[in-house]
PDB file of N, CA and C in Angstrom:
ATOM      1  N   UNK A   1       0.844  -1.188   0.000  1.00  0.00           N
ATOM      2  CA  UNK A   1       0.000   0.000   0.000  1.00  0.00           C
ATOM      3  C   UNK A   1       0.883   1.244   0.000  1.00  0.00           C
ATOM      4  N   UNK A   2       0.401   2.310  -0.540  1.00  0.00           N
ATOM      5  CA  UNK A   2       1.145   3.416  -0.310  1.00  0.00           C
ATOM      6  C   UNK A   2       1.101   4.178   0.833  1.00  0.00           C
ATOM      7  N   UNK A   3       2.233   4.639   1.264  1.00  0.00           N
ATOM      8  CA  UNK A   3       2.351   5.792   2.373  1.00  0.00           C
ATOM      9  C   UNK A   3       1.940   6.997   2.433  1.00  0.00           C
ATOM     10  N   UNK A   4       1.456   7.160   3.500  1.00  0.00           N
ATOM     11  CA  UNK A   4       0.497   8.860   3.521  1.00  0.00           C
ATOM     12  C   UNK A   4       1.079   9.823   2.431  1.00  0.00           C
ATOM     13  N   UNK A   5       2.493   9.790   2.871  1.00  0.00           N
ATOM     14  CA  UNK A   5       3.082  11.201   1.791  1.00  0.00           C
ATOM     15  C   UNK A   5       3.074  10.684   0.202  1.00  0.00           C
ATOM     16  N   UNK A   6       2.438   9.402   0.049  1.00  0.00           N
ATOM     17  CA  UNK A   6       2.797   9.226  -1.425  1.00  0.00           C
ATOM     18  C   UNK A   6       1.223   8.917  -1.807  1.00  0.00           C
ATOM     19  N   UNK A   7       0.318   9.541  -1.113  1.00  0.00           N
ATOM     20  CA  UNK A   7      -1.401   9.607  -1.592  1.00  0.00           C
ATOM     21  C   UNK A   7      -1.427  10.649  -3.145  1.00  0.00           C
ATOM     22  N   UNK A   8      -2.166  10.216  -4.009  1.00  0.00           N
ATOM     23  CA  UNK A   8      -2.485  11.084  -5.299  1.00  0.00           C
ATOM     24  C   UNK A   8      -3.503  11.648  -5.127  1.00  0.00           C
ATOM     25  N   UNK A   9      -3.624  13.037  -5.225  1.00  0.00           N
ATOM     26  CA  UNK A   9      -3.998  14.513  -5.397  1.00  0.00           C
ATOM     27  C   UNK A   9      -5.033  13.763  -6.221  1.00  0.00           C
ATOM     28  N   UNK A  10      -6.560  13.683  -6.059  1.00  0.00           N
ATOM     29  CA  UNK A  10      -7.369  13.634  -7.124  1.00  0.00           C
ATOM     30  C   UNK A  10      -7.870  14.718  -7.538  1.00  0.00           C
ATOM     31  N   UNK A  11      -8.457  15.121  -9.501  1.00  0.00           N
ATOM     32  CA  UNK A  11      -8.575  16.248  -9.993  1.00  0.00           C
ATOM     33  C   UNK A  11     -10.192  16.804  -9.508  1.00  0.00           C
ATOM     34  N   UNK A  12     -10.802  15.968  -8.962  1.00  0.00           N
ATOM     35  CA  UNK A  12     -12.144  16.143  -8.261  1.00  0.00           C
ATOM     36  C   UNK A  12     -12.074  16.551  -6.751  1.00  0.00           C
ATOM     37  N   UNK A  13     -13.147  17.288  -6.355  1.00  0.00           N
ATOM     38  CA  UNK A  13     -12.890  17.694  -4.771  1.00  0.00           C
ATOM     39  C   UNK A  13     -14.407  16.793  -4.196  1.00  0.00           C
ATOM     40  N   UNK A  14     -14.763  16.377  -2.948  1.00  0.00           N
ATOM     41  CA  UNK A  14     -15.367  15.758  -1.976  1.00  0.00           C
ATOM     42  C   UNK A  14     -16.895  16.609  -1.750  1.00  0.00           C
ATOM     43  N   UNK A  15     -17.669  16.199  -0.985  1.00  0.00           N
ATOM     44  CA  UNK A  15     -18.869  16.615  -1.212  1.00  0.00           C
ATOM     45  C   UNK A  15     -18.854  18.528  -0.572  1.00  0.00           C
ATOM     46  N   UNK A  16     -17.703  18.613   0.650  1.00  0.00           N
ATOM     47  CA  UNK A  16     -17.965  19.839   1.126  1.00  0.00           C
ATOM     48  C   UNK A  16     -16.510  20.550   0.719  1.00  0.00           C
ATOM     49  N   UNK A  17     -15.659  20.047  -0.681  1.00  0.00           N
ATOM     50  CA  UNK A  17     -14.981  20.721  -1.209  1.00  0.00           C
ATOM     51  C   UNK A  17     -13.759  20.392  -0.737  1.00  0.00           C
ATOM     52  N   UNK A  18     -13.791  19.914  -0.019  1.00  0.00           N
ATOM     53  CA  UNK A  18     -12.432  19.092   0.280  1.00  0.00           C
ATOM     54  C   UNK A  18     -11.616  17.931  -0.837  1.00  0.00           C
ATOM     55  N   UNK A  19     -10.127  18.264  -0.785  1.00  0.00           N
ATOM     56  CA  UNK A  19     -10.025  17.125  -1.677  1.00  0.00           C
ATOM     57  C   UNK A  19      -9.746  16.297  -1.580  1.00  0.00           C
ATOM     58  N   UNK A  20      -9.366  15.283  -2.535  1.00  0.00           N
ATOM     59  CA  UNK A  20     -10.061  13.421  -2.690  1.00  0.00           C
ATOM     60  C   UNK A  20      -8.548  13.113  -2.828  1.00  0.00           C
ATOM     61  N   UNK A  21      -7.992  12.150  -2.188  1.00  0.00           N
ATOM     62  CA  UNK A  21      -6.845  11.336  -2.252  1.00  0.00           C
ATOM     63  C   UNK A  21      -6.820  10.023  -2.548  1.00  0.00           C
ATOM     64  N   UNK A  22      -6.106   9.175  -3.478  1.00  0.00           N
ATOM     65  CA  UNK A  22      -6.185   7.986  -3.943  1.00  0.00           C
ATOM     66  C   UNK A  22      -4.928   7.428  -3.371  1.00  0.00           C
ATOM     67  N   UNK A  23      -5.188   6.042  -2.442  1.00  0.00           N
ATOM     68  CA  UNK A  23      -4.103   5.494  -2.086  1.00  0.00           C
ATOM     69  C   UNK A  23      -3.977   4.149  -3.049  1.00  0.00           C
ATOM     70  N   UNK A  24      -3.063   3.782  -3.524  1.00  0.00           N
ATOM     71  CA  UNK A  24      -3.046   2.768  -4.266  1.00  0.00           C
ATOM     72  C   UNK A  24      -1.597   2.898  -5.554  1.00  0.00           C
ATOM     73  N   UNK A  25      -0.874   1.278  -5.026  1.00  0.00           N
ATOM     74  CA  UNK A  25       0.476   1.206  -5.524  1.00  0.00           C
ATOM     75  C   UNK A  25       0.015   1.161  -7.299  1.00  0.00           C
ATOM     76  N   UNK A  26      -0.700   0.838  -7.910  1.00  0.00           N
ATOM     77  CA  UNK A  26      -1.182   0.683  -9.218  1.00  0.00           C
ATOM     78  C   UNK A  26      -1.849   1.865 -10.176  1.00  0.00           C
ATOM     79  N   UNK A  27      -0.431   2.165 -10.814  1.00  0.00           N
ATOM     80  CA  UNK A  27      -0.686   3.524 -11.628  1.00  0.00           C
ATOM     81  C   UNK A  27      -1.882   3.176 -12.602  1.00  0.00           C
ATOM     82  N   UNK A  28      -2.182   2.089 -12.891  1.00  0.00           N
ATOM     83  CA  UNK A  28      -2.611   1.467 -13.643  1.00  0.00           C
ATOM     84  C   UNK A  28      -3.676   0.908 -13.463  1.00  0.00           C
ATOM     85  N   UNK A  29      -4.188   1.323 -12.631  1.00  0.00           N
ATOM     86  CA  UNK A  29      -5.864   0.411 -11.837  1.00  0.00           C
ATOM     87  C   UNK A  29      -6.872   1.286 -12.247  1.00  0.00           C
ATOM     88  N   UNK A  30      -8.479   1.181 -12.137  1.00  0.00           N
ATOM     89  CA  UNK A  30      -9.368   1.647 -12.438  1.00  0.00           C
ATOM     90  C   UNK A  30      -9.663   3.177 -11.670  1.00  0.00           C
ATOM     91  N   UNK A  31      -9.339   3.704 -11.189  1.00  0.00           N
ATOM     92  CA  UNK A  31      -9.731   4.831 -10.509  1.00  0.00           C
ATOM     93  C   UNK A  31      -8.519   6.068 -10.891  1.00  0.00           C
ATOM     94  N   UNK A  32      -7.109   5.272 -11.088  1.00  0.00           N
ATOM     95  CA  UNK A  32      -5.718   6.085 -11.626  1.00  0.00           C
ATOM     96  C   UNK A  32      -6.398   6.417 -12.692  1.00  0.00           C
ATOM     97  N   UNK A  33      -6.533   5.592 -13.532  1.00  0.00           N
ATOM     98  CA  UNK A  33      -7.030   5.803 -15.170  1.00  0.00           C
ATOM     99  C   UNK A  33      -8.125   6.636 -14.846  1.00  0.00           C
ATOM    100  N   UNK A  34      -8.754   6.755 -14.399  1.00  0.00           N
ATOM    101  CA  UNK A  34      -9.945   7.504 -14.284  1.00  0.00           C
ATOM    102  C   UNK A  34      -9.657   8.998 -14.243  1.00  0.00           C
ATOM    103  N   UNK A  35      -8.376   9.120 -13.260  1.00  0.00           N
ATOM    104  CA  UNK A  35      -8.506  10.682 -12.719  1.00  0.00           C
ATOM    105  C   UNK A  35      -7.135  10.937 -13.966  1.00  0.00           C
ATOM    106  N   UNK A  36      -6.488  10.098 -14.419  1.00  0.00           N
ATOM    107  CA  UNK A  36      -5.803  10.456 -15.676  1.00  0.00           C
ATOM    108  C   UNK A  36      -6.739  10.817 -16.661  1.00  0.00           C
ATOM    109  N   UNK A  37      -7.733  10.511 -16.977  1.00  0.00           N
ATOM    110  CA  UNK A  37      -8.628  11.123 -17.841  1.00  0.00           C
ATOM    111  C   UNK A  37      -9.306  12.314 -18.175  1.00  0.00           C
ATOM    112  N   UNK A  38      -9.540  11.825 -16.288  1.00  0.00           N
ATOM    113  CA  UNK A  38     -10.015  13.704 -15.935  1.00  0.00           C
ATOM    114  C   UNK A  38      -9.565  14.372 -15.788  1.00  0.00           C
ATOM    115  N   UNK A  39      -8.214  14.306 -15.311  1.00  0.00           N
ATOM    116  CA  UNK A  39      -7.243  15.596 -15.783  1.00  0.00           C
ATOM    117  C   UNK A  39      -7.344  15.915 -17.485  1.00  0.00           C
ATOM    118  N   UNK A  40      -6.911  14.889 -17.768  1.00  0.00           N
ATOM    119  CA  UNK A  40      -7.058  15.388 -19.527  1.00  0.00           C
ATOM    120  C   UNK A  40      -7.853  16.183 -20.092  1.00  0.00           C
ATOM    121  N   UNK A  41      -9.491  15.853 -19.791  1.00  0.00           N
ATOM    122  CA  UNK A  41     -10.339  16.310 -19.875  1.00  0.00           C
ATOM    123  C   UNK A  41      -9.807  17.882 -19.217  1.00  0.00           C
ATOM    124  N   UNK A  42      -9.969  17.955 -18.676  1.00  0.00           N
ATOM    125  CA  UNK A  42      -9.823  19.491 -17.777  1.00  0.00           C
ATOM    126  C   UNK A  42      -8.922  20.187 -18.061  1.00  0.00           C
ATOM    127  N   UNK A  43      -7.883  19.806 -18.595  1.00  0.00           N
ATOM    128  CA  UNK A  43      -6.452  20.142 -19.026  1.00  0.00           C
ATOM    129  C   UNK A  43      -6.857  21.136 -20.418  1.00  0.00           C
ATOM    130  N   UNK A  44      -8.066  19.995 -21.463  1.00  0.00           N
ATOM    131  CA  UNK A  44      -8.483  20.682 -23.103  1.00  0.00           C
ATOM    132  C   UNK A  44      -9.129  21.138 -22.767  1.00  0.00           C
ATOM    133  N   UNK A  45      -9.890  20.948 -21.703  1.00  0.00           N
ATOM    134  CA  UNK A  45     -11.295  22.612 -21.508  1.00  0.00           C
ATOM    135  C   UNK A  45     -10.813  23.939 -21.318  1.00  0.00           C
ATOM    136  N   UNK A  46      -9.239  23.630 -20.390  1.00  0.00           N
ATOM    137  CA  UNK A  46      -8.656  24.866 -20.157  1.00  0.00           C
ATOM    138  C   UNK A  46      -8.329  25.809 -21.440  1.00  0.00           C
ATOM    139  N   UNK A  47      -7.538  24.731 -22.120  1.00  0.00           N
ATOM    140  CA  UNK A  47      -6.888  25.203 -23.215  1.00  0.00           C
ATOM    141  C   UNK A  47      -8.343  25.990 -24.534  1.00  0.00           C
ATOM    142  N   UNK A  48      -8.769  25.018 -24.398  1.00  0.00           N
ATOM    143  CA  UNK A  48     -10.509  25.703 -25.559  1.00  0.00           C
ATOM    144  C   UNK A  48     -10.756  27.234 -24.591  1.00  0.00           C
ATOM    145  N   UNK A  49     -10.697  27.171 -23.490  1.00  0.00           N
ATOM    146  CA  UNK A  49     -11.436  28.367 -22.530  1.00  0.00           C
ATOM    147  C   UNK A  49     -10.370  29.325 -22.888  1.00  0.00           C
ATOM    148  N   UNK A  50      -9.095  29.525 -22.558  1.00  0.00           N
ATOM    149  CA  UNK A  50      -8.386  30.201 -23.297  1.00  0.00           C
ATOM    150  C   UNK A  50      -8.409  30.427 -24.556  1.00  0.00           C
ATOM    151  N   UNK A  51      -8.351  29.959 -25.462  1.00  0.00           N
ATOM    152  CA  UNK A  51      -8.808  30.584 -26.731  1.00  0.00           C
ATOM    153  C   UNK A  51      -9.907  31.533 -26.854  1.00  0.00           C
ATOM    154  N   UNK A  52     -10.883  30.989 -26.259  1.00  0.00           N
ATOM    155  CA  UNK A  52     -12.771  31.758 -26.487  1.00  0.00           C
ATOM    156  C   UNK A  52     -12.206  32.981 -25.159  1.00  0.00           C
ATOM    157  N   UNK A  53     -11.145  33.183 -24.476  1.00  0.00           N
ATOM    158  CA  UNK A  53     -11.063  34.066 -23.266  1.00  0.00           C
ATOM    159  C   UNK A  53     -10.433  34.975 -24.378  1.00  0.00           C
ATOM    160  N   UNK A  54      -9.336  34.269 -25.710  1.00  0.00           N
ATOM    161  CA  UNK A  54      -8.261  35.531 -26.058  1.00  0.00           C
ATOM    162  C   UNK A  54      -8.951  36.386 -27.252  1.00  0.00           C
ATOM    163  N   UNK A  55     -10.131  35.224 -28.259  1.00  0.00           N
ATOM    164  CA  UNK A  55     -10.846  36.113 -28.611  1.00  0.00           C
ATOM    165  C   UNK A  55     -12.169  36.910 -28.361  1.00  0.00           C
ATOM    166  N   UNK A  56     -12.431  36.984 -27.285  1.00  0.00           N
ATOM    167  CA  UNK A  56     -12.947  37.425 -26.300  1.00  0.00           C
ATOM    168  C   UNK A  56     -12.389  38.879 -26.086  1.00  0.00           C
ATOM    169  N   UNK A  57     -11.304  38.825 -25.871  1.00  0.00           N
ATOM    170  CA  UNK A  57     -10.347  40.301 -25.634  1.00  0.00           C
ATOM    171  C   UNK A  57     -10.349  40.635 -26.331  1.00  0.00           C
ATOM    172  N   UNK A  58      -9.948  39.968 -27.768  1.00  0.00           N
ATOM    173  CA  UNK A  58      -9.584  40.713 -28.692  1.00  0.00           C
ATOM    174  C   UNK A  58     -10.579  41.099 -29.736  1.00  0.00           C
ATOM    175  N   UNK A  59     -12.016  41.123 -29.628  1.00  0.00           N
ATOM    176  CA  UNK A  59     -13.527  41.559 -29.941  1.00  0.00           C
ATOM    177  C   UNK A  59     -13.740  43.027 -29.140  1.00  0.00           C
ATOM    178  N   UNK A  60     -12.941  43.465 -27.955  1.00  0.00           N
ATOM    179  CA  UNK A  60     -13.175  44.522 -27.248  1.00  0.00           C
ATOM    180  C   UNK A  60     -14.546  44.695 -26.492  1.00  0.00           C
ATOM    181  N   UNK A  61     -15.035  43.578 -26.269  1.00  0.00           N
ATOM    182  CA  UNK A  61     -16.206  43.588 -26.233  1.00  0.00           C
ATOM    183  C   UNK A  61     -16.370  44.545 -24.761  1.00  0.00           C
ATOM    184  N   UNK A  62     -18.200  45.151 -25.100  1.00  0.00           N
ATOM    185  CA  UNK A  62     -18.118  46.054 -23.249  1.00  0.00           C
ATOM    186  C   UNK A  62     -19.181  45.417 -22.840  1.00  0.00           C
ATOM    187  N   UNK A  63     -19.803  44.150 -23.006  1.00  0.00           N
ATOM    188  CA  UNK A  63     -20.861  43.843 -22.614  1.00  0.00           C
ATOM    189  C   UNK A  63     -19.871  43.172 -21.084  1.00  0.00           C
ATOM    190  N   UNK A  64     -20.409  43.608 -20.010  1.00  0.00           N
ATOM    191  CA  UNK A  64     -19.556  42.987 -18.886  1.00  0.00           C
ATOM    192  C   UNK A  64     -20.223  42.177 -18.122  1.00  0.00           C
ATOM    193  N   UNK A  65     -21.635  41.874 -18.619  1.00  0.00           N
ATOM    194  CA  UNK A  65     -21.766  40.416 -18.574  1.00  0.00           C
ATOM    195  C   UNK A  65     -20.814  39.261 -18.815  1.00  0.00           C
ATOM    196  N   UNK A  66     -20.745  39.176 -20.409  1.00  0.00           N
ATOM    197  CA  UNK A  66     -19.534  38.290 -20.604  1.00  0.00           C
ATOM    198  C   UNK A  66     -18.852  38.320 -19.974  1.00  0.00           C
ATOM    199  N   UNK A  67     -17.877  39.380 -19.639  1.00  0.00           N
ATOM    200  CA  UNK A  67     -16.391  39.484 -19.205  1.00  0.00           C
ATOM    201  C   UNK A  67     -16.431  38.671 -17.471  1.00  0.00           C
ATOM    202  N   UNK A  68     -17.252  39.046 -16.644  1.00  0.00           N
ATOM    203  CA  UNK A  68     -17.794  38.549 -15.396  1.00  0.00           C
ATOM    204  C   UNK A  68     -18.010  36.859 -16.035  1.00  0.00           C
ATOM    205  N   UNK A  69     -18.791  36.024 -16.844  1.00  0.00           N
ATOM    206  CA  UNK A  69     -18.864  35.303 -17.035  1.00  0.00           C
ATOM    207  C   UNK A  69     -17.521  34.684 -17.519  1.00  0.00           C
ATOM    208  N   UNK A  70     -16.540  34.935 -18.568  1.00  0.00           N
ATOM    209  CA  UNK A  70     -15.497  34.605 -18.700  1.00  0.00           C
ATOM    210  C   UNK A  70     -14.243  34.846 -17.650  1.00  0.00           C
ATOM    211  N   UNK A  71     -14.703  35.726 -16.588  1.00  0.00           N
ATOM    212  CA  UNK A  71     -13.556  35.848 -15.820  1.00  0.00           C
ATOM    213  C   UNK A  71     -13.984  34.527 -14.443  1.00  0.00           C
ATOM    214  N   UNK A  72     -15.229  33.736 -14.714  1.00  0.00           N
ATOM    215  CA  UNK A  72     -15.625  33.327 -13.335  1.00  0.00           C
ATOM    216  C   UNK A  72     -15.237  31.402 -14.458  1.00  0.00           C
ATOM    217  N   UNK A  73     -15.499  31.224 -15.586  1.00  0.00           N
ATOM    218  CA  UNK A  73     -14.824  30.328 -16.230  1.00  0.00           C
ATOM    219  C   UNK A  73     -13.430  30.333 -15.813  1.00  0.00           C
ATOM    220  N   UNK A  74     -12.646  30.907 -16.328  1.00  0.00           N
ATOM    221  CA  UNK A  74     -11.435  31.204 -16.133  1.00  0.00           C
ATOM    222  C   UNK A  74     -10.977  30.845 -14.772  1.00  0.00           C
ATOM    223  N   UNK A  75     -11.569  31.324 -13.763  1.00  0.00           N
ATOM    224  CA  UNK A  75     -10.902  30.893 -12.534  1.00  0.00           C
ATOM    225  C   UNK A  75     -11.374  29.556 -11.844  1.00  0.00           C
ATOM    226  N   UNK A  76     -11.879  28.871 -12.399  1.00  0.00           N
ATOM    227  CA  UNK A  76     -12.625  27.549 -12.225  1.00  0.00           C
ATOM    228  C   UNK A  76     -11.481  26.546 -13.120  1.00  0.00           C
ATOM    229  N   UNK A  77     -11.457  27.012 -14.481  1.00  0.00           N
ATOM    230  CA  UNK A  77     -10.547  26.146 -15.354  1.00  0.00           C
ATOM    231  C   UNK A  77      -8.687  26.505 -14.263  1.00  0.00           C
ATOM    232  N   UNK A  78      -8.594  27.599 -13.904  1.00  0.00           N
ATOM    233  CA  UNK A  78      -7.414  27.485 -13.319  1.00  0.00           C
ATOM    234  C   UNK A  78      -7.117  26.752 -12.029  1.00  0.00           C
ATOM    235  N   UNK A  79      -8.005  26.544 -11.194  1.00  0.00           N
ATOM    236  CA  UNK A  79      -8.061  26.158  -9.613  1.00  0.00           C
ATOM    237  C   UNK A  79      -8.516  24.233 -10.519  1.00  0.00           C
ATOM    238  N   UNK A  80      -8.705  24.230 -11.562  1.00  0.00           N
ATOM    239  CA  UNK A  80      -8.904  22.647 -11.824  1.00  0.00           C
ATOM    240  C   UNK A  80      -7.451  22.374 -12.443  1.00  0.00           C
ATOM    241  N   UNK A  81      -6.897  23.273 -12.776  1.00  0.00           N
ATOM    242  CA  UNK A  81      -5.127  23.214 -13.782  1.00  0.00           C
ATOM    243  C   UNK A  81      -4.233  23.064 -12.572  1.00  0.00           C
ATOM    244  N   UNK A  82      -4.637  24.145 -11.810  1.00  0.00           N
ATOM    245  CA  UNK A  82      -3.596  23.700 -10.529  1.00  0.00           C
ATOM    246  C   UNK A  82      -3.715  22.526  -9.542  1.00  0.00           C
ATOM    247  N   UNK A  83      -4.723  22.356  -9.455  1.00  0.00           N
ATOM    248  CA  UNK A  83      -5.079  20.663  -8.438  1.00  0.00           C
ATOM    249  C   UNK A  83      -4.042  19.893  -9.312  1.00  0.00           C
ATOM    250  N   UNK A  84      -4.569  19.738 -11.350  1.00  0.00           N
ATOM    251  CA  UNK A  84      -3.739  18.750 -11.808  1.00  0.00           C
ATOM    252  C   UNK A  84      -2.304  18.980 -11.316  1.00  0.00           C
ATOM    253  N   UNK A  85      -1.731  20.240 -11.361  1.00  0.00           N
ATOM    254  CA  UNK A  85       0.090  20.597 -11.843  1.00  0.00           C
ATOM    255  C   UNK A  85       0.095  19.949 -10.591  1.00  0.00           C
ATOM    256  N   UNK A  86      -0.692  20.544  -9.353  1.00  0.00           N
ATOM    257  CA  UNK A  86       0.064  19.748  -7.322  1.00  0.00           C
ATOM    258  C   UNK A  86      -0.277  18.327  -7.193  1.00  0.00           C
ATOM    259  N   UNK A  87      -0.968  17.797  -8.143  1.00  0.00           N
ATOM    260  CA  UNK A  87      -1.300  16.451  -8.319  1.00  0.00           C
ATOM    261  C   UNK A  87       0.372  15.665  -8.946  1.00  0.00           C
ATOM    262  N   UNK A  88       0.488  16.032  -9.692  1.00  0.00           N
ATOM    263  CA  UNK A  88       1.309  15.921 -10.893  1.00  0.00           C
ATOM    264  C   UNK A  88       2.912  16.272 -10.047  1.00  0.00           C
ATOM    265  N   UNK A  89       3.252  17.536  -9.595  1.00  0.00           N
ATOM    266  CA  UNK A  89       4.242  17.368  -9.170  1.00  0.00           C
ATOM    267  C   UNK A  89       4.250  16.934  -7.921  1.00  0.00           C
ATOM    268  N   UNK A  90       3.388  16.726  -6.905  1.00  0.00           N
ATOM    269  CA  UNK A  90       3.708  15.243  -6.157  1.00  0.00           C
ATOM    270  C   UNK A  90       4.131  14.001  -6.285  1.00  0.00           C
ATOM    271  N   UNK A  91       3.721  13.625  -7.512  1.00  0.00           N
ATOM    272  CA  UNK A  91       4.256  12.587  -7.806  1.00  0.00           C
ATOM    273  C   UNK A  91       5.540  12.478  -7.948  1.00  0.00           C
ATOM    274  N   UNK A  92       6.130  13.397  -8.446  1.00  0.00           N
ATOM    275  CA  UNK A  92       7.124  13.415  -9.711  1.00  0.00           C
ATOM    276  C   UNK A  92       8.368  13.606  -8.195  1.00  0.00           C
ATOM    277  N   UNK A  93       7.873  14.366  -7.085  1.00  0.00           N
ATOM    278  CA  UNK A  93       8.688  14.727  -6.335  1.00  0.00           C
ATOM    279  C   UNK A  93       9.055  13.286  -5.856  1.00  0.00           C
ATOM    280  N   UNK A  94       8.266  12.485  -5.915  1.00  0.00           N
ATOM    281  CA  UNK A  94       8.186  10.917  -4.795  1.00  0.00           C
ATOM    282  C   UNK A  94       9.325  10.099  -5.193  1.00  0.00           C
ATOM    283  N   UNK A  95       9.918   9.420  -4.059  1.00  0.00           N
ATOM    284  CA  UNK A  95      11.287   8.532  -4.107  1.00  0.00           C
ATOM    285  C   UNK A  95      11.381   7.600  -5.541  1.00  0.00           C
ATOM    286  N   UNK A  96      10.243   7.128  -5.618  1.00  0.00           N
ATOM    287  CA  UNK A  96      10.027   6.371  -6.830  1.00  0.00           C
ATOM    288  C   UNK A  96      10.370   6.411  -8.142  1.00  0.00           C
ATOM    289  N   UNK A  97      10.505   7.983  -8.296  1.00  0.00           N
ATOM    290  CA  UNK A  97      10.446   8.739  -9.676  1.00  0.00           C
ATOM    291  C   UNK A  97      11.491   9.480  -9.706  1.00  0.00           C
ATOM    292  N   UNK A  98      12.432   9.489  -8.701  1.00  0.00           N
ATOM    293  CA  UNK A  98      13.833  10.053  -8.778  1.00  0.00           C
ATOM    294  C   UNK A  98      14.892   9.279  -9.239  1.00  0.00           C
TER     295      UNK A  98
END
């Protein structure tokens, strides 16, 4: 089994927002694959959301509806990019992978 300090960062958070840790020696088991996915997933939404954010700017638009709406996307796609990167470089930090 794995050791506390070597639990994986899942890209999903818990019912009161707390987040989800996966213990398990098998990079390769049904629930790894799972949250490898969902990072992925979350990873191309970011990247699509950035695009529709840059031409977005670059339309000048003043409706600040949108902009409130794209600025509240935006910080949702980032707080899901960063779970992955502290997910991701936990690992990478772990004895295993040195």
């Amino acid at each position: 089994m794995t050791s506390p300090d070597q639990l994986r960062l899942l890209p999903w958070t818990g019912p009161e927002g707390k987040p989800c840790y996966l213990s398990t020696d098998d990079e390769h088991g049904f629930m790894s694959r799972l949250a490898d996915h969902i990072e992925a997933v979350q990873l191309g939404m970011a990247a699509e959301l950035l695009e529709e954010a840059q031409q977005t700017l670059d339309d000048d638009t003043d409706a600040v509806e949108d902009l409130v709406l794209l600025a509240a996307q935006l910080a949702g796609a980032l707080q899901d990019v960063l779970r992955v990167a502290t997910s991701r470089g936990c690992r990478l930090t772990s004895p295993e992978h040195l």
